[in-house]
N, C-alpha and C. Protein backbone atom coordinates (compact mmCIF):
# COMPACT_ATOMS: atom_id res chain seq x y z
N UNK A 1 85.41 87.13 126.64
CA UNK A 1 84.02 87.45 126.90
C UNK A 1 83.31 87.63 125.57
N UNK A 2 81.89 87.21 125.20
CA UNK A 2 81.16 86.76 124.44
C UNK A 2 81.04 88.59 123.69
N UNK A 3 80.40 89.00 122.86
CA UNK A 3 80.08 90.39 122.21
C UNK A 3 78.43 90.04 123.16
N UNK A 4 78.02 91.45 123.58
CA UNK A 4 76.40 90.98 124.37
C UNK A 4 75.30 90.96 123.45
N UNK A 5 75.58 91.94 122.40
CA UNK A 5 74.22 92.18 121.43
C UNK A 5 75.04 92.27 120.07
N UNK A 6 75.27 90.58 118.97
CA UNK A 6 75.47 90.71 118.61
C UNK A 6 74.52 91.21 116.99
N UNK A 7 73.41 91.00 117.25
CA UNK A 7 71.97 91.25 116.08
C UNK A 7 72.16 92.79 116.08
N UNK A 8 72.73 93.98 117.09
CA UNK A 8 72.08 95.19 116.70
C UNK A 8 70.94 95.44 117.09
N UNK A 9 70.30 94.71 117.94
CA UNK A 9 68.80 95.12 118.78
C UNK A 9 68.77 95.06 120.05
N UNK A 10 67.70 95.35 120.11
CA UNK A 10 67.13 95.49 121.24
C UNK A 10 66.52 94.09 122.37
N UNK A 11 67.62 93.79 123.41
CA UNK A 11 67.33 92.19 123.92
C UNK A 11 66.76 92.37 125.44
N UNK A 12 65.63 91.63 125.56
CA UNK A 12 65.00 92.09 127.23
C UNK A 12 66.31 90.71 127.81
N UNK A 13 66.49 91.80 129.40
CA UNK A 13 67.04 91.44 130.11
C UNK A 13 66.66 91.55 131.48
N UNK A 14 67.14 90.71 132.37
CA UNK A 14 67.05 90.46 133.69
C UNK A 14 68.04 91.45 134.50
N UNK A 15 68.28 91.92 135.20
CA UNK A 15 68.80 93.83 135.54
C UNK A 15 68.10 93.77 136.89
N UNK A 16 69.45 93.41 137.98
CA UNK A 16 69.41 93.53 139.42
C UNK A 16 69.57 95.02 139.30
N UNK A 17 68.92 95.79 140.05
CA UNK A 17 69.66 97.70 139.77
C UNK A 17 69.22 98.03 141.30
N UNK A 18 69.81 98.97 141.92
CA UNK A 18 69.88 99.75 142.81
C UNK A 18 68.78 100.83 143.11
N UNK A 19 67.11 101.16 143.44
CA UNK A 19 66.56 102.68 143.19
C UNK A 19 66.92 102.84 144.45
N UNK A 20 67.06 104.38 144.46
CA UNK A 20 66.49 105.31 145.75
C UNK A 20 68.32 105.71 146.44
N UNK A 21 69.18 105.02 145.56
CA UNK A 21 70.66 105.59 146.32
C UNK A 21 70.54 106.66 146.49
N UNK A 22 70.93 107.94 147.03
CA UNK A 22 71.64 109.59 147.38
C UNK A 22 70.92 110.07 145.92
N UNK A 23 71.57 110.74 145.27
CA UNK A 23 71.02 111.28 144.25
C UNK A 23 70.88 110.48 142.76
N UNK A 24 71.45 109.25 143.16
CA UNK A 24 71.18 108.59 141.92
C UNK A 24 69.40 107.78 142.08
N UNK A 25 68.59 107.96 141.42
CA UNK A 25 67.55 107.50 141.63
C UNK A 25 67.45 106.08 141.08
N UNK A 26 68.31 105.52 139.95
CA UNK A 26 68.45 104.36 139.31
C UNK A 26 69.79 103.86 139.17
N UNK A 27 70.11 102.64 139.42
CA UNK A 27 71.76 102.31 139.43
C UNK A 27 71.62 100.86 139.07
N UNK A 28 72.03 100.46 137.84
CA UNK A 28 72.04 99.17 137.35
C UNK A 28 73.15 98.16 137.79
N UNK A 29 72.67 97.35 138.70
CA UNK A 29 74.18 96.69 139.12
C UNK A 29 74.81 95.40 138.52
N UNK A 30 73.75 94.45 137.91
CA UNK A 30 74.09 93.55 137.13
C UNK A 30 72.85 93.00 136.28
N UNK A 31 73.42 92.47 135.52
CA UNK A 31 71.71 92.06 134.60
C UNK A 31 72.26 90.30 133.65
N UNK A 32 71.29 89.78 133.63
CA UNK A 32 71.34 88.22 133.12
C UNK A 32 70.18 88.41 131.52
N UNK A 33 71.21 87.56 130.50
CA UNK A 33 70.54 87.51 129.22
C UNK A 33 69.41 86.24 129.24
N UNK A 34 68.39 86.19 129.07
CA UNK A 34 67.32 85.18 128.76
C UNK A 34 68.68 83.86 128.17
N UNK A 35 68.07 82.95 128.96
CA UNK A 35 68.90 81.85 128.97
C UNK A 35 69.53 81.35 129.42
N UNK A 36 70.68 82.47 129.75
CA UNK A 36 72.01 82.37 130.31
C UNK A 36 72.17 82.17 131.72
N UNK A 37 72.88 81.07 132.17
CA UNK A 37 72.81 81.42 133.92
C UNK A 37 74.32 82.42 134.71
N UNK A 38 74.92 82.80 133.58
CA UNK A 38 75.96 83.63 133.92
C UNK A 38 75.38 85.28 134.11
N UNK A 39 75.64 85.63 135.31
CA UNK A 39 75.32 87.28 135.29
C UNK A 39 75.94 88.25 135.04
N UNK A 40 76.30 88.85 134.44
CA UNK A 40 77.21 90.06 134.24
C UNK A 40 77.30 90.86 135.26
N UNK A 41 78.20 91.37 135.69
CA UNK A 41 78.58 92.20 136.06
C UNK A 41 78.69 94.06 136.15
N UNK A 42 77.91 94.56 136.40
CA UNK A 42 78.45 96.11 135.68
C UNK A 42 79.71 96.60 136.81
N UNK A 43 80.83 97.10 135.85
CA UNK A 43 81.46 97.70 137.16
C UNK A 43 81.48 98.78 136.74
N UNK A 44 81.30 99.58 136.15
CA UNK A 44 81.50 101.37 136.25
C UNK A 44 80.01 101.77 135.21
N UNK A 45 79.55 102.60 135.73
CA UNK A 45 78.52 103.73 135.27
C UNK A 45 79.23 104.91 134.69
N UNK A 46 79.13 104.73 133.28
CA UNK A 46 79.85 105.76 132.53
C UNK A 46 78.40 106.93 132.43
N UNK A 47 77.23 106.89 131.89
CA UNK A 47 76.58 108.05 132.20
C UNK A 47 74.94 107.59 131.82
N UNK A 48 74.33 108.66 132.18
CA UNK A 48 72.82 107.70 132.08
C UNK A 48 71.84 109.37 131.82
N UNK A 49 70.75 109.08 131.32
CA UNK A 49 70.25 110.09 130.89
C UNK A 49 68.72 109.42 130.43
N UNK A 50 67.39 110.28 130.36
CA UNK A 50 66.62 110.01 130.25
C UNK A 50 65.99 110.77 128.86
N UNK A 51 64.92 109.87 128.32
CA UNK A 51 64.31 110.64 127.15
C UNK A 51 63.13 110.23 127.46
N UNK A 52 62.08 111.22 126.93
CA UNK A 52 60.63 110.86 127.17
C UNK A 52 60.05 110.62 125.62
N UNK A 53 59.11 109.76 125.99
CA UNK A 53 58.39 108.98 124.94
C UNK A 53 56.90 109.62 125.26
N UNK A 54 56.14 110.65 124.96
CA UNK A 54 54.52 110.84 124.88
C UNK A 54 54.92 111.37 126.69
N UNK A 55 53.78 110.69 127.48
CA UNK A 55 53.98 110.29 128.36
C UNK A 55 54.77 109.94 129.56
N UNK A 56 55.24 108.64 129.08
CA UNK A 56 56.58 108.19 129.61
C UNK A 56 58.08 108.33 129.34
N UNK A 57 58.62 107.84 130.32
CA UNK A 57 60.10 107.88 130.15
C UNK A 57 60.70 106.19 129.76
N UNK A 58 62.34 106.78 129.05
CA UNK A 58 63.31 105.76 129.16
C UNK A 58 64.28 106.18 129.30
N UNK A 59 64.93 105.17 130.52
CA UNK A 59 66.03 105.91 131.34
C UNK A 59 67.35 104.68 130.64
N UNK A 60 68.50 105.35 130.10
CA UNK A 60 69.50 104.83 129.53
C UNK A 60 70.59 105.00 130.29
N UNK A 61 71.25 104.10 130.55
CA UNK A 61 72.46 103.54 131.37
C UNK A 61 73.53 103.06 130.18
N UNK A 62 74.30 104.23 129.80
CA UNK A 62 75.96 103.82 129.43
C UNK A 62 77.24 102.65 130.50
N UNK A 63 77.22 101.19 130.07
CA UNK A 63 78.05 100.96 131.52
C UNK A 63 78.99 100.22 130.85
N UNK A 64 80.10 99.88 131.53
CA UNK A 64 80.98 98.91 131.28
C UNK A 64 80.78 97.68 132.18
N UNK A 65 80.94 96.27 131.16
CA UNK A 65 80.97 94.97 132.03
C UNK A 65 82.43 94.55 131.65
N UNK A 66 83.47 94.83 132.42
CA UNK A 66 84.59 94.02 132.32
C UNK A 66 85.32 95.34 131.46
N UNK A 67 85.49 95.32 130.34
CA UNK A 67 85.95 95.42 129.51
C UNK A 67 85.37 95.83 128.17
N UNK A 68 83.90 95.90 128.45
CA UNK A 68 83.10 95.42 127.34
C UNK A 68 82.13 97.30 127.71
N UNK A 69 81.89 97.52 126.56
CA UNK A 69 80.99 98.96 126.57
C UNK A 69 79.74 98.14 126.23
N UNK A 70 77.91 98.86 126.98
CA UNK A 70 76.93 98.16 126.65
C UNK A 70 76.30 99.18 127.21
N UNK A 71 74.84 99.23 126.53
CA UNK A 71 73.75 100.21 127.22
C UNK A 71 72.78 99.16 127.46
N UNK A 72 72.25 99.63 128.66
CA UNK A 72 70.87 99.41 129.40
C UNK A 72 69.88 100.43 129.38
N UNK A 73 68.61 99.98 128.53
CA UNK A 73 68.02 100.51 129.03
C UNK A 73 66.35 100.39 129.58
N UNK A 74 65.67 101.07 130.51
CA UNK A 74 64.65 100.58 131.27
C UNK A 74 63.68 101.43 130.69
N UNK A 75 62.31 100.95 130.55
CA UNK A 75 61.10 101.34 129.80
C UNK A 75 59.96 101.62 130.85
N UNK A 76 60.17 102.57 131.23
CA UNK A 76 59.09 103.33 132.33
C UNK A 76 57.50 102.66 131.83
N UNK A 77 57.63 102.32 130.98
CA UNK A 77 55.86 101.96 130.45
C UNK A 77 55.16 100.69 130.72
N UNK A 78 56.50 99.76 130.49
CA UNK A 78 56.46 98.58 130.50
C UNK A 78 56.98 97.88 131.70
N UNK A 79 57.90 98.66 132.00
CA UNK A 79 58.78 98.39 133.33
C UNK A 79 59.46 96.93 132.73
N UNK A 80 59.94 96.62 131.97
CA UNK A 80 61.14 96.04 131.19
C UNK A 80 62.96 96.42 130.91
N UNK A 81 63.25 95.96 130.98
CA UNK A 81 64.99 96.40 130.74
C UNK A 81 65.22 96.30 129.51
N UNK A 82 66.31 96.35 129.21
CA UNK A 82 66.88 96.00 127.73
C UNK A 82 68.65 96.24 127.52
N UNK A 83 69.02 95.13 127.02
CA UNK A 83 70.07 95.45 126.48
C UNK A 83 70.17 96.27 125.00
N UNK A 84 70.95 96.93 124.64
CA UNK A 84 70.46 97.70 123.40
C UNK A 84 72.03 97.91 122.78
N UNK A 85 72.52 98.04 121.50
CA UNK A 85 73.54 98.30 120.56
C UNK A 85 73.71 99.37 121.13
């Protein structure tokens, strides 16, 4: 499997996610890189936590795809995803 972010930035992504489960209000279930027609997979939610910006929020998703450690995260402002280092 490929490294996802190999630049160290910040890459918008495509992020099928789950709202409104039981107490999880956000659940990222798979997400696709601009380009790519392969989707990743997330299989485990290691932990997720929010920080506020002014205003708004960004809600960060620690997950594993496969084998592979990666954060997601979603931009309450913009309503954009992101893959992120």
């Amino acid at each position: 499997m490929k490294n996802f972010n190999i630049n160290n930035t910040k890459e918008r992504v495509e992020v099928m996610a789950l709202f409104g489960y039981e107490m999880t209000p956000c659940e990222p279930l798979s997400f696709k890189r601009r380009g790519d027609t392969k989707t990743e997979e997330v299989t485990e939610l290691l932990e997720r936590q929010v920080r506020f910006n002014g205003n708004f929020a960004r809600h960060i998703f620690d997950v594993m795809v496969g084998k592979k450690h990666c954060r997601l995260e979603f931009d309450a402002k913009t309503l954009f995803w992101y893959l992120a280092a």
